[in-house]
Protein backbone atom coordinates (compact mmCIF):
# COMPACT_ATOMS: atom_id res chain seq x y z
CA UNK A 1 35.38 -50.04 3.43
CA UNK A 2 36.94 -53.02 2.13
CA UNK A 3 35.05 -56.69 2.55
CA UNK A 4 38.13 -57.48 4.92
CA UNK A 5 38.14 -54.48 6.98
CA UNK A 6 36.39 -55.60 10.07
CA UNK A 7 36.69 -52.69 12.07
CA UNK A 8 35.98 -48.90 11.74
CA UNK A 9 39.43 -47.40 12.17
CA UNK A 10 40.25 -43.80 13.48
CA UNK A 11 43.32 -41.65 14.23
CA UNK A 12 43.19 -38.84 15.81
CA UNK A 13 45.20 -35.78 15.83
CA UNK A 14 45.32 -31.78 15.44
CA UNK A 15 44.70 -31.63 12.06
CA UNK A 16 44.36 -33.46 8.79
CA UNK A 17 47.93 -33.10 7.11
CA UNK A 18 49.69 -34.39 10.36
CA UNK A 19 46.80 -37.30 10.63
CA UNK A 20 47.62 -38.10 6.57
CA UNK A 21 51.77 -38.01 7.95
CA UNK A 22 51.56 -40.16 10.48
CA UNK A 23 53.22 -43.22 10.78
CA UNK A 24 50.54 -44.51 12.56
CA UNK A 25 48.52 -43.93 9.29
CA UNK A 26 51.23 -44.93 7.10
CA UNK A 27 51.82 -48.28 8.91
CA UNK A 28 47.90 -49.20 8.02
CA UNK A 29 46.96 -48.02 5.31
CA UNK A 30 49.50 -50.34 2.75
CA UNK A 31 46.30 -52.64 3.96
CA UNK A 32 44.43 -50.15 1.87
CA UNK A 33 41.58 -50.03 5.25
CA UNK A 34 39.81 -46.84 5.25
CA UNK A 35 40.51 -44.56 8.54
CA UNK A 36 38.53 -41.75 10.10
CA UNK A 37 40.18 -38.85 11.34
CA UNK A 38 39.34 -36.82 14.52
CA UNK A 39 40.68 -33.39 15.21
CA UNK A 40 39.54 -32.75 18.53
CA UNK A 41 40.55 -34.63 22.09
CA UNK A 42 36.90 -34.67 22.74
CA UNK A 43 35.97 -36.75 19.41
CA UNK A 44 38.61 -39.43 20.64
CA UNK A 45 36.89 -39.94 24.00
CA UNK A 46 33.33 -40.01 22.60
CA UNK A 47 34.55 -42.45 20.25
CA UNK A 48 36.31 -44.54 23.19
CA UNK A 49 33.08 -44.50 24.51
CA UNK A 50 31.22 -45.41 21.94
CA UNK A 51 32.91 -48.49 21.39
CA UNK A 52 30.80 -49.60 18.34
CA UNK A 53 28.95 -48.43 15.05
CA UNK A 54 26.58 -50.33 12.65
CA UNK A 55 27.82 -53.62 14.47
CA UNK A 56 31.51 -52.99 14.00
CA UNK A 57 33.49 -52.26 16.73
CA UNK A 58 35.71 -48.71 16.66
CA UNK A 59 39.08 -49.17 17.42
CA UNK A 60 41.72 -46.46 17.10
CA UNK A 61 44.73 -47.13 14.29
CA UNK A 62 47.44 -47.20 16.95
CA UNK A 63 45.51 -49.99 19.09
CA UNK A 64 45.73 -51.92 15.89
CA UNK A 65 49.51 -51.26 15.40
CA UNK A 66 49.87 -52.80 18.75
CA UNK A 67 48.07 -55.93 18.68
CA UNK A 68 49.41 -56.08 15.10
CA UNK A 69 53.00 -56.50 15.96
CA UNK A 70 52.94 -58.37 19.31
CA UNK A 71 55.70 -60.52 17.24
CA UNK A 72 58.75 -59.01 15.18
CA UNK A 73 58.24 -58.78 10.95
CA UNK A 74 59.93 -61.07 8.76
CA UNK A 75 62.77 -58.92 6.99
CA UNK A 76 63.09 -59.80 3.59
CA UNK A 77 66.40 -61.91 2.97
CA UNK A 78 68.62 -59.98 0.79
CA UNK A 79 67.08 -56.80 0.38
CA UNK A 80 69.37 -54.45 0.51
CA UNK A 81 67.92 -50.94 1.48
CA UNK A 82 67.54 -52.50 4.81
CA UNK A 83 69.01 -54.01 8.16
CA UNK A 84 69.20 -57.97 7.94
CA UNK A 85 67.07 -59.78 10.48
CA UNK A 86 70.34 -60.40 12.46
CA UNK A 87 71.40 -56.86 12.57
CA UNK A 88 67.83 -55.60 13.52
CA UNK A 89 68.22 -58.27 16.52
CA UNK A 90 71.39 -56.92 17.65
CA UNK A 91 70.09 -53.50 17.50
CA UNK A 92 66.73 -54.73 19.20
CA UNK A 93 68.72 -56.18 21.86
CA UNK A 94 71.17 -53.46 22.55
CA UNK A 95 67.95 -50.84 22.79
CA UNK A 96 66.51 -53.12 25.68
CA UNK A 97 69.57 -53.21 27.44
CA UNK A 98 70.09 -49.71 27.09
CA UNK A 99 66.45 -48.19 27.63
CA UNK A 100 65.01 -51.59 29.37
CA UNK A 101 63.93 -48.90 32.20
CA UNK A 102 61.85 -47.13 29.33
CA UNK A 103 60.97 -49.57 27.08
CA UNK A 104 58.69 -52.72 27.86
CA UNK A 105 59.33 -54.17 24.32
CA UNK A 106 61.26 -53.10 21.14
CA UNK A 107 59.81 -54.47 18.09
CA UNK A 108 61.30 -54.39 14.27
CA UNK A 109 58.44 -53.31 12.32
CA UNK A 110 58.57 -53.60 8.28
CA UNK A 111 55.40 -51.82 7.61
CA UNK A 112 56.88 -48.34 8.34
CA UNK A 113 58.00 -46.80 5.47
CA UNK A 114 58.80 -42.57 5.52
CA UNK A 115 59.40 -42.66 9.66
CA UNK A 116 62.05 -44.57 11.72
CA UNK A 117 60.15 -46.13 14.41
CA UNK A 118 56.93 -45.46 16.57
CA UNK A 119 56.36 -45.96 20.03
CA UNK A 120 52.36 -47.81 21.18
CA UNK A 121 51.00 -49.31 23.85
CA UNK A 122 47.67 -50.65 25.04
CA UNK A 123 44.65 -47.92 24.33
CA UNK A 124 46.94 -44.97 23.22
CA UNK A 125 44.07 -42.50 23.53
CA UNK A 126 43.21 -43.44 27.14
CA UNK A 127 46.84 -42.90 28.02
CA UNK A 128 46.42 -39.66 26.27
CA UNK A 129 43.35 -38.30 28.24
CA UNK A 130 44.99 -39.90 31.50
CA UNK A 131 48.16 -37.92 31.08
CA UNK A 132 46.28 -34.36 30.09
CA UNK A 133 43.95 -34.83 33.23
CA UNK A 134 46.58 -36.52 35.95
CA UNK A 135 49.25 -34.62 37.42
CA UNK A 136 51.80 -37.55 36.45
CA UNK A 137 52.28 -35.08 33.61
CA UNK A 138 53.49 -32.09 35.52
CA UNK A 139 55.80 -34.13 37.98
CA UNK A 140 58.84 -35.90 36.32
CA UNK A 141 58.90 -36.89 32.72
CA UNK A 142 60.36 -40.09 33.85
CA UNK A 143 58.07 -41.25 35.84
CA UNK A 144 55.91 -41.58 32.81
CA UNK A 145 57.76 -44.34 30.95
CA UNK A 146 57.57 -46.64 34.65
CA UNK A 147 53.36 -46.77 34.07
CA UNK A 148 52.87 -46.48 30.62
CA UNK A 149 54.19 -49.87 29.73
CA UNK A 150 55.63 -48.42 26.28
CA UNK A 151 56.62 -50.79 22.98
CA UNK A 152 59.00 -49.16 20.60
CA UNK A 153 58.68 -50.22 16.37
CA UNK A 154 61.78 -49.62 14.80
CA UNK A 155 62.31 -49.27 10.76
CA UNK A 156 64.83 -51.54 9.48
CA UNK A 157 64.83 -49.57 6.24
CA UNK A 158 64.87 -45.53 7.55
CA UNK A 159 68.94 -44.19 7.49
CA UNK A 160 68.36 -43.26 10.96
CA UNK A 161 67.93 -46.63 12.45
CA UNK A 162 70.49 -47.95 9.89
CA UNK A 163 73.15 -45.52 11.49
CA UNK A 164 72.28 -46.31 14.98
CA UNK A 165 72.84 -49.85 14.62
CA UNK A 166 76.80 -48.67 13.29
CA UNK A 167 77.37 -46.70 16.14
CA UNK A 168 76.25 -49.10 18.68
CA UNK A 169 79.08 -51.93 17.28
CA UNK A 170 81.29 -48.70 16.68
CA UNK A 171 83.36 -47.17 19.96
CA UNK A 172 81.27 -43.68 20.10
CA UNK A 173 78.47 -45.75 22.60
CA UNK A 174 77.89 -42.27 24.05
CA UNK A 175 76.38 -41.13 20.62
CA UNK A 176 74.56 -43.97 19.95
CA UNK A 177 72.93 -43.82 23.01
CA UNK A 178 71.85 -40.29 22.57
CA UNK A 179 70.37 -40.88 19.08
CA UNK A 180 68.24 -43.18 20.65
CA UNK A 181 66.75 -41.38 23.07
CA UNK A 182 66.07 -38.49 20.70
CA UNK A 183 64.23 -41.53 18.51
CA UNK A 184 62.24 -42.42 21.88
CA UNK A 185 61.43 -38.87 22.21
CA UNK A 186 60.83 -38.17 19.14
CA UNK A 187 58.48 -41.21 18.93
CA UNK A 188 56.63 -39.94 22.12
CA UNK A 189 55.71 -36.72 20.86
CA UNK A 190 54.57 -38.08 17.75
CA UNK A 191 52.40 -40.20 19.81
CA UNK A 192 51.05 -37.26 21.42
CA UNK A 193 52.42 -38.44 24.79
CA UNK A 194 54.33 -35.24 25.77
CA UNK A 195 52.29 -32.33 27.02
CA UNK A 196 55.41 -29.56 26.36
CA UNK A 197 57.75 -30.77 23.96
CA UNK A 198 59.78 -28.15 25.02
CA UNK A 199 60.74 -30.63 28.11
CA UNK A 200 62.87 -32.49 25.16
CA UNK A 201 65.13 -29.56 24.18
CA UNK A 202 67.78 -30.02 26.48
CA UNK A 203 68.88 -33.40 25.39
CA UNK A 204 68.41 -32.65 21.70
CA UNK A 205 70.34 -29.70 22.23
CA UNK A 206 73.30 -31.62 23.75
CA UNK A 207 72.46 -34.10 20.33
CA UNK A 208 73.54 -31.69 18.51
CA UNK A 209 76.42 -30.61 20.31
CA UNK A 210 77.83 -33.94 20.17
CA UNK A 211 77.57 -34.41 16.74
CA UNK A 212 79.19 -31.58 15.89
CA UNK A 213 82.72 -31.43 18.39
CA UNK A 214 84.81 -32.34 14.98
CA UNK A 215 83.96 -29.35 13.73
């Protein structure tokens, strides 16, 4: 590990290609901090437990994420492959209005690089075991975003987040507003905070619909 790295980081998920394409991963490791990857639900709770290793305490990658960016990144003034720090405001402010029933915070986050936003929140992998073990799961999908408390990065650089922001100032709200959610949900599952992604279909399906009425 690097002198700096004061932590032993770990991500988990299902298996080692998906941990090394995560933007959780990707949003840490441009600090060049080494991360250990767990594959099995199990290995995330003993490490929960665990707490600490050789005098270092073991925290998982998205816990750092959101302590990390309790405050909005500095967007680079004049660079050009990306939203300006006005623009990413507006577009902050208009998701809060919009989703301020879903979303605790919305945060711009210049350390993503491949993936348009990520949703965390305190101790991701407790709210993972809680939801696979509490029947919050199985009731209503919505009643999930009222306890989880969720904070959503967005990527003032990724096309996606650089076309919602144009179709929130443009007329076509109702699109705009359904990109977003399929970002949120997107995000979720990602986060591994959907148990049946399936659940997700119906409004991607109507996405898509939308999209393509000119044609």
């Amino acid at each position: 590990m690097l002198p700096d790295q004061k932590h032993v980081y770990y991500l988990a998920g299902p298996s080692r290609e998906l941990c090394e394409n995560s933007p959780y991963y990707e949003a840490i490791k441009q600090k060049g901090y080494e991360v250990l990857f767990v594959y099995e639900s199990h290995d995330e709770v003993l490490l929960m437990q665990l707490a600490e290793f050789d005098k270092k305490k073991l925290k998982s990658v998205e816990s750092e994420l959101e302590t990390d960016t309790k405050k909005d990144d500095t967007i680079l003034e004049g660079d050009t492959r990306s939203l300006s720090q006005d623009e990413a405001n507006t577009l902050k402010q208009w998701l809060l209005k919009q989703f301020g029933d879903k979303l605790k915070n919305v945060k711009i986050n210049t350390k993503l690089d491949q993936h348009p936003c990520i949703i965390t929140t305190n101790e991701m992998g407790a709210v993972r075991h809680f939801l696979k073990t509490n029947l919050l799961q199985r009731d209503k999908q919505k009643e999930i975003y009222k306890v989880l408390q969720l904070n959503f990065d967005i990527n003032p650089k990724h096309i996606l987040i650089k076309k919602l922001y144009t179709l929130q100032k443009s007329t076509n709200t109702e699109l705009a507003t359904m990109l977003a959610q399929q970002l949120i949900d997107n995000a979720m599952v990602t986060a591994g905070l959907v148990e049946d992604p399936r659940l997700m279909l119906t409004g991607l399906n109507k996405l898509l619909e939308k999209v393509l009425e000119k044609y």
